[in-house]
Protein backbone atom coordinates (compact mmCIF):
# COMPACT_ATOMS: atom_id res chain seq x y z
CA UNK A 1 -22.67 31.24 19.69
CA UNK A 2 -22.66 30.33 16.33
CA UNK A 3 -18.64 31.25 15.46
CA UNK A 4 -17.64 29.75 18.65
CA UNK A 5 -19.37 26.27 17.67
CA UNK A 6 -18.13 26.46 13.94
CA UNK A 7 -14.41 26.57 15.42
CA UNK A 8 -14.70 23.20 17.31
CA UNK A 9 -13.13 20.74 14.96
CA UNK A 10 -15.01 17.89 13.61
CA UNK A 11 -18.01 19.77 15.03
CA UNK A 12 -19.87 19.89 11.71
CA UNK A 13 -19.53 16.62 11.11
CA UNK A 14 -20.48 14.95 13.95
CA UNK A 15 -23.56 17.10 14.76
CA UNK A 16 -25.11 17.28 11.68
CA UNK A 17 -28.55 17.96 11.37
CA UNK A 18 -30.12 14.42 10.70
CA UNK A 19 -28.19 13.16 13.30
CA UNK A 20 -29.56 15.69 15.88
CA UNK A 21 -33.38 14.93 14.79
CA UNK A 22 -33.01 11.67 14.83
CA UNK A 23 -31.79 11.86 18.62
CA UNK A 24 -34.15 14.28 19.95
CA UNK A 25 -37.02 12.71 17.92
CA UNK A 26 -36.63 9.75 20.25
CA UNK A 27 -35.91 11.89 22.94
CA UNK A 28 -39.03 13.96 22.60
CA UNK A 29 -40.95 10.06 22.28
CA UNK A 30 -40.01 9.09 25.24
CA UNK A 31 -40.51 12.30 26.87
CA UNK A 32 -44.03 12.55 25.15
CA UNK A 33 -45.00 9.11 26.75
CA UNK A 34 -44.16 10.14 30.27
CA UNK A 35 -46.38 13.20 29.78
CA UNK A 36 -49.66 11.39 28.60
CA UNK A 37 -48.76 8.82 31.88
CA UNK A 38 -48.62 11.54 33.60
CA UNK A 39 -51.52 13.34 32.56
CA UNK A 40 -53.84 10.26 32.56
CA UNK A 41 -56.39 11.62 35.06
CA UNK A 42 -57.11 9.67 38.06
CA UNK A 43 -55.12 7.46 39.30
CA UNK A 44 -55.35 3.81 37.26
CA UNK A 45 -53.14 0.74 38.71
CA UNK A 46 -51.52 0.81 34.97
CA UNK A 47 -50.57 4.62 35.16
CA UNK A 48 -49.02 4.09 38.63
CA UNK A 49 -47.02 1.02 37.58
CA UNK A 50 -45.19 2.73 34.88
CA UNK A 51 -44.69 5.88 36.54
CA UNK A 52 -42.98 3.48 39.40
CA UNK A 53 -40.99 1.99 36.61
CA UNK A 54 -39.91 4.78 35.17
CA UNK A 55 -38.50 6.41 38.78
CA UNK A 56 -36.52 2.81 39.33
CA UNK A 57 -35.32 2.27 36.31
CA UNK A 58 -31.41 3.16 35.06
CA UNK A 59 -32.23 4.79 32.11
CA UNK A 60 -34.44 7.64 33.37
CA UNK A 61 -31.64 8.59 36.29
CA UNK A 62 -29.37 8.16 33.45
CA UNK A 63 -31.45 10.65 31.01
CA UNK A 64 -31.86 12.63 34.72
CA UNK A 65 -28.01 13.50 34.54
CA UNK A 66 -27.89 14.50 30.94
CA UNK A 67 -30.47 17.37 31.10
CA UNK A 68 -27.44 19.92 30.97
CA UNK A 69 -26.38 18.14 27.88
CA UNK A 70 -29.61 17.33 25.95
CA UNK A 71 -30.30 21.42 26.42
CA UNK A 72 -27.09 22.30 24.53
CA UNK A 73 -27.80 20.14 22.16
CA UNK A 74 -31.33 21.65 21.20
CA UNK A 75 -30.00 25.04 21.25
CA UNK A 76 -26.71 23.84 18.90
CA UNK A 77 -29.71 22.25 16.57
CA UNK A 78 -31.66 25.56 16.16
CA UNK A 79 -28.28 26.68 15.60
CA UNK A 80 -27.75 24.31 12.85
CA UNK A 81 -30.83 24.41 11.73
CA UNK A 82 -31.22 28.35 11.09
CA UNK A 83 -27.98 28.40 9.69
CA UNK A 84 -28.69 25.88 7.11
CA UNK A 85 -31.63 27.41 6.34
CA UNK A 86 -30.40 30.99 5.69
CA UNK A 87 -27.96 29.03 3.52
CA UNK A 88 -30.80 27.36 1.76
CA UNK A 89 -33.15 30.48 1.18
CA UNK A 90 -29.78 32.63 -0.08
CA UNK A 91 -29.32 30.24 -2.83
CA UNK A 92 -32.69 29.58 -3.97
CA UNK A 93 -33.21 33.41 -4.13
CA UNK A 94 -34.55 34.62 -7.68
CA UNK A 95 -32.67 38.05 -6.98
CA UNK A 96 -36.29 39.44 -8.41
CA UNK A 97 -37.77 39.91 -4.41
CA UNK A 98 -39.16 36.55 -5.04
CA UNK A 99 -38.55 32.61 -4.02
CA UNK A 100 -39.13 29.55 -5.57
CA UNK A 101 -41.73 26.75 -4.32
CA UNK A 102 -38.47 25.38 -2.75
CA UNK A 103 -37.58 28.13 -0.69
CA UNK A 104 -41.12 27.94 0.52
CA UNK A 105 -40.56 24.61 1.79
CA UNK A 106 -37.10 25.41 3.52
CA UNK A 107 -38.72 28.13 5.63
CA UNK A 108 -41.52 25.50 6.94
CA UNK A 109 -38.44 22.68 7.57
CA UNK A 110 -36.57 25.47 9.30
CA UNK A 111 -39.27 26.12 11.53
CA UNK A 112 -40.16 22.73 12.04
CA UNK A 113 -36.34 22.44 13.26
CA UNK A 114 -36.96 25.21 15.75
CA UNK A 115 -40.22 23.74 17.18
CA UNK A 116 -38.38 20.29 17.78
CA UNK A 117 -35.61 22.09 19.43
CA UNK A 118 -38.14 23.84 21.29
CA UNK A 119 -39.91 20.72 22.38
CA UNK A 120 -37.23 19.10 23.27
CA UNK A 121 -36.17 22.34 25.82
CA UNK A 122 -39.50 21.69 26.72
CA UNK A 123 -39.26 17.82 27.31
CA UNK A 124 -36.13 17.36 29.05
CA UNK A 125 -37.07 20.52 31.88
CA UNK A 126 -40.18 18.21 32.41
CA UNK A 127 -38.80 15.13 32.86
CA UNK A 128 -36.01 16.37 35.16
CA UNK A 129 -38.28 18.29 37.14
CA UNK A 130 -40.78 15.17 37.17
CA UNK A 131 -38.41 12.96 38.38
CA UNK A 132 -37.48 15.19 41.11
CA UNK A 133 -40.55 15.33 42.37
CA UNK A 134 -41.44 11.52 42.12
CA UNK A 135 -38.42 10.03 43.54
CA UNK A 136 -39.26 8.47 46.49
CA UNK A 137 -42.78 10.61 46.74
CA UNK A 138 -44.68 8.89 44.58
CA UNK A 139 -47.29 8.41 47.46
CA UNK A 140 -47.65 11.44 47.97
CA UNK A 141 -48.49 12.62 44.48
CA UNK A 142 -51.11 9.52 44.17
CA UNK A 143 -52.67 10.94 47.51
CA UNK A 144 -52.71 14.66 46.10
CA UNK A 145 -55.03 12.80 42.70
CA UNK A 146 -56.75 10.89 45.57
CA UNK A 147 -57.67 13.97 46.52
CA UNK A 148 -59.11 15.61 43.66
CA UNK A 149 -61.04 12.47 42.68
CA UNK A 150 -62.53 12.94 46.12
CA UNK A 151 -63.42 16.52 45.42
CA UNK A 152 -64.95 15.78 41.90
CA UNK A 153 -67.30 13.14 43.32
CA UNK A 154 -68.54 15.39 45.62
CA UNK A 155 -69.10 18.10 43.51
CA UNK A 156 -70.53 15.65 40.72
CA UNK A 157 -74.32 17.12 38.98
CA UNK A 158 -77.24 14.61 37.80
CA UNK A 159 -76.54 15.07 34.01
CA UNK A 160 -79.10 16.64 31.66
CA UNK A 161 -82.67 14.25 31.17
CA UNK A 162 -81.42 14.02 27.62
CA UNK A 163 -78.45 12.28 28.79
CA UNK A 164 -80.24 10.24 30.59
CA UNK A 165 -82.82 9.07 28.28
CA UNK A 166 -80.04 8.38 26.05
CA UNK A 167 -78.01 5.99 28.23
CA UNK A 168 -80.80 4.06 29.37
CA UNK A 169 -82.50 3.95 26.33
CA UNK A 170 -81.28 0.34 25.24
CA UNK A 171 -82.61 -0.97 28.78
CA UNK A 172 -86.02 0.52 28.64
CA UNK A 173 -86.31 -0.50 25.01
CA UNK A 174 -85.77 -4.02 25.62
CA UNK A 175 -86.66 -4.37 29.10
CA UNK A 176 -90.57 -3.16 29.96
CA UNK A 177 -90.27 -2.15 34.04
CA UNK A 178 -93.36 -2.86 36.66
CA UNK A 179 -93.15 -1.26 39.55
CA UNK A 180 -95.84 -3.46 41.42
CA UNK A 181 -96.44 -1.50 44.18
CA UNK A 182 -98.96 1.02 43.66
CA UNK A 183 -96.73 3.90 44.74
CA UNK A 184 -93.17 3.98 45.58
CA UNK A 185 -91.80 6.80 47.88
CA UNK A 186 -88.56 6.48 49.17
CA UNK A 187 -87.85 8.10 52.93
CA UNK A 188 -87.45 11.80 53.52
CA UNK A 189 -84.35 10.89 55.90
CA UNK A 190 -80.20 10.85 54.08
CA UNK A 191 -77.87 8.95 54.25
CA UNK A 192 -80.02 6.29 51.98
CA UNK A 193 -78.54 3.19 50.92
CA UNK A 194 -80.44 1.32 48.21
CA UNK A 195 -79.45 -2.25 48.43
CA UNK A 196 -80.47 -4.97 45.23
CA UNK A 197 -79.85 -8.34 44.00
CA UNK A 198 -77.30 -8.20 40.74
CA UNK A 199 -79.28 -9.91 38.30
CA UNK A 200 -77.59 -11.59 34.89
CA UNK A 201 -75.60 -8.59 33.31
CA UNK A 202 -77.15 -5.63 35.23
CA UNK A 203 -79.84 -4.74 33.38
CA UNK A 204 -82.26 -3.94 35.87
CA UNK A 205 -80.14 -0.83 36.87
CA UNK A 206 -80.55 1.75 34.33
CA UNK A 207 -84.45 1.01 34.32
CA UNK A 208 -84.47 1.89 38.43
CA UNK A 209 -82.31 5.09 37.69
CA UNK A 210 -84.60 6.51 34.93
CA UNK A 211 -88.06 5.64 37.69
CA UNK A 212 -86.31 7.48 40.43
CA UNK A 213 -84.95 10.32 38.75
CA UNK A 214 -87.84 10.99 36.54
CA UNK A 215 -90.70 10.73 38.83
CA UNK A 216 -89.04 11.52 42.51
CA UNK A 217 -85.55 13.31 41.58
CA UNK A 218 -83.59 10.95 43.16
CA UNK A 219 -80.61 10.69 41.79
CA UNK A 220 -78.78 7.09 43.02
CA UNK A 221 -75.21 6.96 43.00
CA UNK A 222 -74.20 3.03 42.12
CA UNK A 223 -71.05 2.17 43.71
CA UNK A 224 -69.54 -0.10 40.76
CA UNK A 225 -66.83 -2.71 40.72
CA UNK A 226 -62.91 -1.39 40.96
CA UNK A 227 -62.03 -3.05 37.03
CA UNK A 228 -64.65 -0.76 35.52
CA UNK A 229 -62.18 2.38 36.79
CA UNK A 230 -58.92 1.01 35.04
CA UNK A 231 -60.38 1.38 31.60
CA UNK A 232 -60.47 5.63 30.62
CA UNK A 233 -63.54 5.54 28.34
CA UNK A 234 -65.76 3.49 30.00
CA UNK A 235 -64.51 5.65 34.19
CA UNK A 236 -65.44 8.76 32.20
CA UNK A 237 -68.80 7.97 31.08
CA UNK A 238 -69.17 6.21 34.42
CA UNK A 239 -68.33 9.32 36.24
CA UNK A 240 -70.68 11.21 34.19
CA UNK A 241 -73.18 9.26 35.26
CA UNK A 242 -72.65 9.78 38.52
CA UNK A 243 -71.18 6.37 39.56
CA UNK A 244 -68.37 6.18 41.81
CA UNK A 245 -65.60 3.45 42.61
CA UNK A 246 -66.84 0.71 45.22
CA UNK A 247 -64.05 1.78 48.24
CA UNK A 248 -65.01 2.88 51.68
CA UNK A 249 -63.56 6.14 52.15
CA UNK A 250 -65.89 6.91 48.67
CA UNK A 251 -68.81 5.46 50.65
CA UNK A 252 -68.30 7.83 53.79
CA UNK A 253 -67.52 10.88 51.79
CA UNK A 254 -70.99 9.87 50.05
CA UNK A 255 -72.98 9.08 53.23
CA UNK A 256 -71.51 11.91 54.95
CA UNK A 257 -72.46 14.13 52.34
CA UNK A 258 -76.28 13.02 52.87
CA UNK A 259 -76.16 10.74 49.34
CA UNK A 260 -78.51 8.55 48.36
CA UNK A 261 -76.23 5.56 47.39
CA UNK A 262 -76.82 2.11 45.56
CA UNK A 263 -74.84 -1.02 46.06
CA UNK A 264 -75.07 -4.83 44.48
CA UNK A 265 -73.05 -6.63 47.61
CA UNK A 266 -73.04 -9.48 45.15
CA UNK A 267 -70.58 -7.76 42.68
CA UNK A 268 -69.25 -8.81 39.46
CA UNK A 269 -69.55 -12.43 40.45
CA UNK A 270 -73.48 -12.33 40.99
CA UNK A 271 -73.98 -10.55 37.49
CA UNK A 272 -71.51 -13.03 35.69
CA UNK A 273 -73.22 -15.81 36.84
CA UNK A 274 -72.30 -18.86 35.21
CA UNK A 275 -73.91 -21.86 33.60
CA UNK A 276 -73.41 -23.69 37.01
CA UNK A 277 -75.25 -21.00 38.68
CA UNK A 278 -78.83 -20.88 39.33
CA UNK A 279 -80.55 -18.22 38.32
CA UNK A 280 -81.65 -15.41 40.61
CA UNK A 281 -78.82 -16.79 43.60
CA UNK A 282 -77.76 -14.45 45.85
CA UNK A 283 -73.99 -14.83 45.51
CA UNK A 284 -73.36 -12.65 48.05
CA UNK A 285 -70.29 -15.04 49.98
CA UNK A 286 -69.29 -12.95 53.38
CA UNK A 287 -69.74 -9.28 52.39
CA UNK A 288 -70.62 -7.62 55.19
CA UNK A 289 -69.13 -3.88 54.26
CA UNK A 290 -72.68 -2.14 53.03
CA UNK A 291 -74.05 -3.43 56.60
CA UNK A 292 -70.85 -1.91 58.61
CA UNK A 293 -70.47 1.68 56.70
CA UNK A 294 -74.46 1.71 56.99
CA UNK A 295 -74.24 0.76 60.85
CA UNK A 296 -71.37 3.67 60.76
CA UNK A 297 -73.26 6.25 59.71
CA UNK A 298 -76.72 5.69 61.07
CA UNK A 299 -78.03 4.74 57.27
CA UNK A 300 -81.16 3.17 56.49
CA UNK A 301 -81.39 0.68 54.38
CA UNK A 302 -83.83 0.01 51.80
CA UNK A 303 -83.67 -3.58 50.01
CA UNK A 304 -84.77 -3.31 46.16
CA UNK A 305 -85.56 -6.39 44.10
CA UNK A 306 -85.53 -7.18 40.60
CA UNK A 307 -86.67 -10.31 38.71
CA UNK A 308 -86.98 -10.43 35.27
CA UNK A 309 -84.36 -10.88 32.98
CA UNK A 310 -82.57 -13.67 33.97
CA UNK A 311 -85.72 -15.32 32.95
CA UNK A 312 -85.83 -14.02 29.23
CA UNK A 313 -82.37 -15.34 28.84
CA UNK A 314 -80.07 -18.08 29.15
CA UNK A 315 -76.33 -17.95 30.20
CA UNK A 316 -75.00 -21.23 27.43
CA UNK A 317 -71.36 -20.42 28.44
CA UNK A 318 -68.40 -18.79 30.48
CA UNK A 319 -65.40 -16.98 29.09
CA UNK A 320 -62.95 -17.07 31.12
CA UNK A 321 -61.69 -13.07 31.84
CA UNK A 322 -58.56 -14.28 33.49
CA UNK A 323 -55.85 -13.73 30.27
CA UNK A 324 -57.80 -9.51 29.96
CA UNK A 325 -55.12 -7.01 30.45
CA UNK A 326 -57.15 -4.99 33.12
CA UNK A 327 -56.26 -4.80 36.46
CA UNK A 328 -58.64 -6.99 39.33
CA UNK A 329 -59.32 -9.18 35.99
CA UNK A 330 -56.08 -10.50 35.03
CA UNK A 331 -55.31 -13.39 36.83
CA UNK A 332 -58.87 -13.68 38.62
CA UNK A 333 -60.82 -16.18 38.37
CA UNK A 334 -64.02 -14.05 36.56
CA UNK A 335 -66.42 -15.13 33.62
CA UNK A 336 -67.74 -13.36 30.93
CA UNK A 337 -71.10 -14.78 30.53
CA UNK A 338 -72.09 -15.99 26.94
CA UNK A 339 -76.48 -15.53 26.59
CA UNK A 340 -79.24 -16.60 24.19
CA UNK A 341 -82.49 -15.56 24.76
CA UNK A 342 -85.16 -18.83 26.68
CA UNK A 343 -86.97 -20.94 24.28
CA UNK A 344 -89.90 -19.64 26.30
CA UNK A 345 -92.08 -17.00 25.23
CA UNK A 346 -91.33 -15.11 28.21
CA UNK A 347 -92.43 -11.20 28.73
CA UNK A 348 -89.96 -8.81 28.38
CA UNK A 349 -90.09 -7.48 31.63
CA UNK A 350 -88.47 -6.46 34.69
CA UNK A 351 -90.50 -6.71 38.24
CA UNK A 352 -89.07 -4.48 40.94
CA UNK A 353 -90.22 -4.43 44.84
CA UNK A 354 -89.36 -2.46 47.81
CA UNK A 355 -88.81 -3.80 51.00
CA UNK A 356 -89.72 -2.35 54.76
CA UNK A 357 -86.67 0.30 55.35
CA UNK A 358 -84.07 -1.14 57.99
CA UNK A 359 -82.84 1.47 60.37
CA UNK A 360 -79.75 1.30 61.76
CA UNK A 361 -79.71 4.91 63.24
CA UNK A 362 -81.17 2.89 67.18
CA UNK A 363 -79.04 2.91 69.75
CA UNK A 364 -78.56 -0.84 69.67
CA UNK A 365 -76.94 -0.91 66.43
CA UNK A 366 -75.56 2.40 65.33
CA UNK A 367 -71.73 2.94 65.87
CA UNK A 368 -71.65 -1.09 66.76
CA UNK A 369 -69.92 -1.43 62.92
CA UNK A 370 -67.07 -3.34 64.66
CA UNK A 371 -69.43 -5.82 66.71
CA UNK A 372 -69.56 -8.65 64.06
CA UNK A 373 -72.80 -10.13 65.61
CA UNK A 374 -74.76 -6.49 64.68
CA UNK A 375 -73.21 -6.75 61.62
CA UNK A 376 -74.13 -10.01 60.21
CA UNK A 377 -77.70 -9.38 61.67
CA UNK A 378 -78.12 -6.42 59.81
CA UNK A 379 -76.58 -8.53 56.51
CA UNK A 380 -79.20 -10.95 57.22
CA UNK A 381 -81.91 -8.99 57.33
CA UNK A 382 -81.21 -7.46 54.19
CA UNK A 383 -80.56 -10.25 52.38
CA UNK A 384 -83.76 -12.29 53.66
CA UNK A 385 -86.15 -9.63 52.84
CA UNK A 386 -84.30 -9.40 49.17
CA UNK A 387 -85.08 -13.28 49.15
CA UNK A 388 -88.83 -12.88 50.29
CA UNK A 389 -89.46 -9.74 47.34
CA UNK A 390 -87.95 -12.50 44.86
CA UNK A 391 -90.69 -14.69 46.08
CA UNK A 392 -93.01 -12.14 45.88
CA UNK A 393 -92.17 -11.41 42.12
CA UNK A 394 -91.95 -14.71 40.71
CA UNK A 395 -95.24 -15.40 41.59
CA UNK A 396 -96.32 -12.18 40.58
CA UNK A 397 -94.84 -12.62 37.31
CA UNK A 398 -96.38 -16.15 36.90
CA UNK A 399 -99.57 -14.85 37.65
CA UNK A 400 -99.51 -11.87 35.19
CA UNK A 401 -98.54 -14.91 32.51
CA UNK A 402 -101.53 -17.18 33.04
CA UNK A 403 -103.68 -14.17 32.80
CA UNK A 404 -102.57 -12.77 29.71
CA UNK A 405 -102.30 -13.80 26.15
CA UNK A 406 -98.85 -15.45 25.14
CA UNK A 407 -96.45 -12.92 23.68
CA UNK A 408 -93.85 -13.59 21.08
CA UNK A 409 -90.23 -11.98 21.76
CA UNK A 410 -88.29 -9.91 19.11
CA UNK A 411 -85.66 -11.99 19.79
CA UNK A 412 -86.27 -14.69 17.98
CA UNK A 413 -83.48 -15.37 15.79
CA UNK A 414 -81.12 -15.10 18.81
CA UNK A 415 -83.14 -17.74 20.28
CA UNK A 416 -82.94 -20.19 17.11
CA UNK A 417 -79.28 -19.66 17.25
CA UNK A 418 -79.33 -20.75 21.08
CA UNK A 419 -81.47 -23.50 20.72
CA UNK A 420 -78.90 -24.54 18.23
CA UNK A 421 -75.63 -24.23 20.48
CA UNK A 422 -77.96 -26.15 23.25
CA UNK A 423 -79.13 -28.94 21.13
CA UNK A 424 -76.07 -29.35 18.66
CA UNK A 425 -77.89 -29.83 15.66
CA UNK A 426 -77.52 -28.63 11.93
CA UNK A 427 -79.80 -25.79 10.60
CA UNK A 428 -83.49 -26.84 9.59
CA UNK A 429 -84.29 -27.16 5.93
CA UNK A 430 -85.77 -24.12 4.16
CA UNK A 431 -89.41 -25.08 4.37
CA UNK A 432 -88.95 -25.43 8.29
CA UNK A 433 -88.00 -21.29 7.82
CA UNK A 434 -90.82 -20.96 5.72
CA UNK A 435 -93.14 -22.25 8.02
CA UNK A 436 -91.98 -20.62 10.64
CA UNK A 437 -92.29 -17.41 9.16
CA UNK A 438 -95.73 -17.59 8.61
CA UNK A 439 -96.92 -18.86 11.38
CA UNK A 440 -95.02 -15.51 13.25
CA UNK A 441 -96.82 -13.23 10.47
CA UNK A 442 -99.84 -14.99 11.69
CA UNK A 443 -99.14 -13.91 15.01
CA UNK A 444 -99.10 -10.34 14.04
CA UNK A 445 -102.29 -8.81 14.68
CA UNK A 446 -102.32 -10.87 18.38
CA UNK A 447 -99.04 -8.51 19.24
CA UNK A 448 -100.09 -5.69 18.01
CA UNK A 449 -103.50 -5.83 20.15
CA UNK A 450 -100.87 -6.82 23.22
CA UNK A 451 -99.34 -3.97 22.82
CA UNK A 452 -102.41 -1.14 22.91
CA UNK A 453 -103.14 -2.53 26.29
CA UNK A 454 -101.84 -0.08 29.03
CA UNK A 455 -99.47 -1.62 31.65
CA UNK A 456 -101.50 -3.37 34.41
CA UNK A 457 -99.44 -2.62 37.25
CA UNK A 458 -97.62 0.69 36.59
């Protein structure tokens, strides 16, 4: 190979070995960058969109008709390259059975010539053969990840209690939950779909999941929003946890599999609520899809309330989320809500309550998904008793604060900040701060008693 190459005129030249790198270096780049698309797993809108890119545009058929070429041209640069080298290690021979630093240093550049070439081999079989397969099939490939996604969620295990404790750590430290019903049993009978208001941020959840699992080994599965599956880190710790994208065909595979499955039908928008919202609104518009795959299926539905921390904080202002390079959040019209804690000295608590279980497994409403008038009943139903438990909290919680002392929060600095973005006023003067400071040390030994009481309503 070698003497046939060498007699080609102007062949050293031309093909020299900078040359070559720098080609196949770029070459390998853009081969490397399909591969990590390709190996994203799952199937994000992002990944899809460049993959259909790629398949349309001129340059990849272009690179597609070259493979023949590109492969000579790695095998003519480990050509060049072990040539050169030989070369290289003759001269810098001692003669003494030894080589120079130098020599040392050729060997590892001559076999970091033969590993580009070899990537390169590698590189251009996998793009051709990629591009075979994609062109016009891209469909089918997305369906074949479909596919194992499905499979994965199905064969998904409750993580380790460590795990657990770990994630919902933050929540339980800064949230307290009361469970004011004296015992709280959820039915024997599967598919169960848990169904709760989406208070400010979501913090309620984690707080639910630790009760459940802990005390009954229930393990809920929360169907969350579709944006919260286009970003890699934050689907794989979701998937870890055991949540699963909010699409039907997710929510049959789970119900048919006998899941016990959570849903907020108030989304993204009832947890971003906004400064024009008020607080504890059911935002729930015309979502009727938990009441038709429930109806579907025969599920029974049990509505779960929360109150509690939209009344600890405040939401001062909306970001808009509209200008985020995420798919379903670029170009929506989504907040990001800005919060201080209340000026009150509210409890840090979260009330939950569980409503009467609606069946939909009676012959006058199973399989009737399709009848809108079932439907919207159904909807109703869950959303009025939801609506009665928030009544039943509030007063609960007012209640529990007329009876017991006045607590202070230990968020008090984030509420001095917030009371300064409300009121738009400059910073007190330094005895202010000193005066506040001791009249919260003075407040000490009232907390501290606070806290050795045992929760009344546990």
């Amino acid at each position: 190979m070698g003497s046939v190459l060498s007699k080609i005129p102007g062949l050293e030249s031309v093909l020299s070995i900078t040359t070559l790198n720098n080609f196949l270096r770029s070459y390998n780049a853009l081969g490397l960058a399909v591969l990590l698309i390709w190996c994203v797993p799952y199937n994000y809108v992002v990944k899809q969109r460049l993959l259909e890119y790629l398949l349309e545009s001129r340059f990849w058929r272009r690179v597609s008709g070259w493979t023949p070429y590109l492969m000579l041209l790695a095998v003519i640069l480990v050509w060049r390259g072990l040539r050169k080298s030989d070369h290289d290690l003759t001269d810098l021979d001692r003669g003494d059975g030894t080589t120079t630093l130098e020599a040392v240093k050729r060997r590892l550049n001559r076999l970091a010539r033969y590993y580009l070439a070899f990537l390169s081999l590698v590189f251009t079989i996998f793009v051709s053969r990629a591009r075979y397969l994609a062109e016009n099939n891209l469909e089918n490939l997305v369906h074949l990840e479909n596919t194992r996604m499905e499979k994965d969620m199905l064969a998904w295990r409750p993580p380790s209690a460590m795990l657990i404790n770990t994630v919902t750590g933050p929540a339980r430290a800064l949230f307290e939950p009361v469970f004011i019903q004296e015992s709280v049993r959820l039915p024997e009978e599967r598919p169960l779909l848990l169904v709760s208001n989406h208070t400010l941020l979501g913090l309620d959840y984690p707080l639910l999941l630790h009760k459940l699992w802990t005390e009954q080994k229930v393990y809920i599965r929360a169907l969350a929003d579709h944006s919260h599956f286009q970003i890699p880190g934050n689907a794989s710790l979701l998937r870890a946890m055991g949540a699963v994208d909010g699409t039907r065909r997710n929510v049959d595979l789970l119900m048919d599999a006998g899941q016990v499955i959570f849903v907020y039908p108030g989304g993204a928008r009832e947890t971003f609520k906004r400064t024009t919202d008020e607080k504890y609104s059911l935002i729930w518009g015309n979502r009727t899809g938990f009441a038709e795959l429930a109806i579907r299926h025969g599920a029974t539905i049990i509505p779960v309330t929360n109150y509690g921390s939209e009344t600890s904080f405040d939401v001062v202002a909306d970001v808009s989320l509209s200008k985020v390079p995420i798919p379903f959040l670029w170009g929506s019209d989504r907040t990001l809500p800005i919060i201080t804690p209340t000026s009150e000295n509210t409890r840090r608590r979260i009330y939950y309550h569980f409503g009467e279980p609606i069946r939909t497994d009676h012959p006058s409403v199973m399989g009737k998904e399709h009848n809108q008038a079932v439907v919207d009943e159904i909807r109703d139903r869950t959303k009025s008793a939801i609506e009665t438990s928030l009544d039943i909290l509030r007063d609960y919680a007012r209640k529990e604060d007329e009876e017991l002392p006045p607590v202070k929060s230990g968020l008090g600095f984030l509420r001095f900040i917030g009371e300064l973005a409300r009121r738009g006023v400059t910073a007190p003067e330094k005895n202010h701060l000193t005066e506040n400071s001791e009249q919260a040390t003075s407040t000490t030994d009232q907390s501290t008693t606070m806290a050795a009481q045992p929760p009344s309503s546990l």
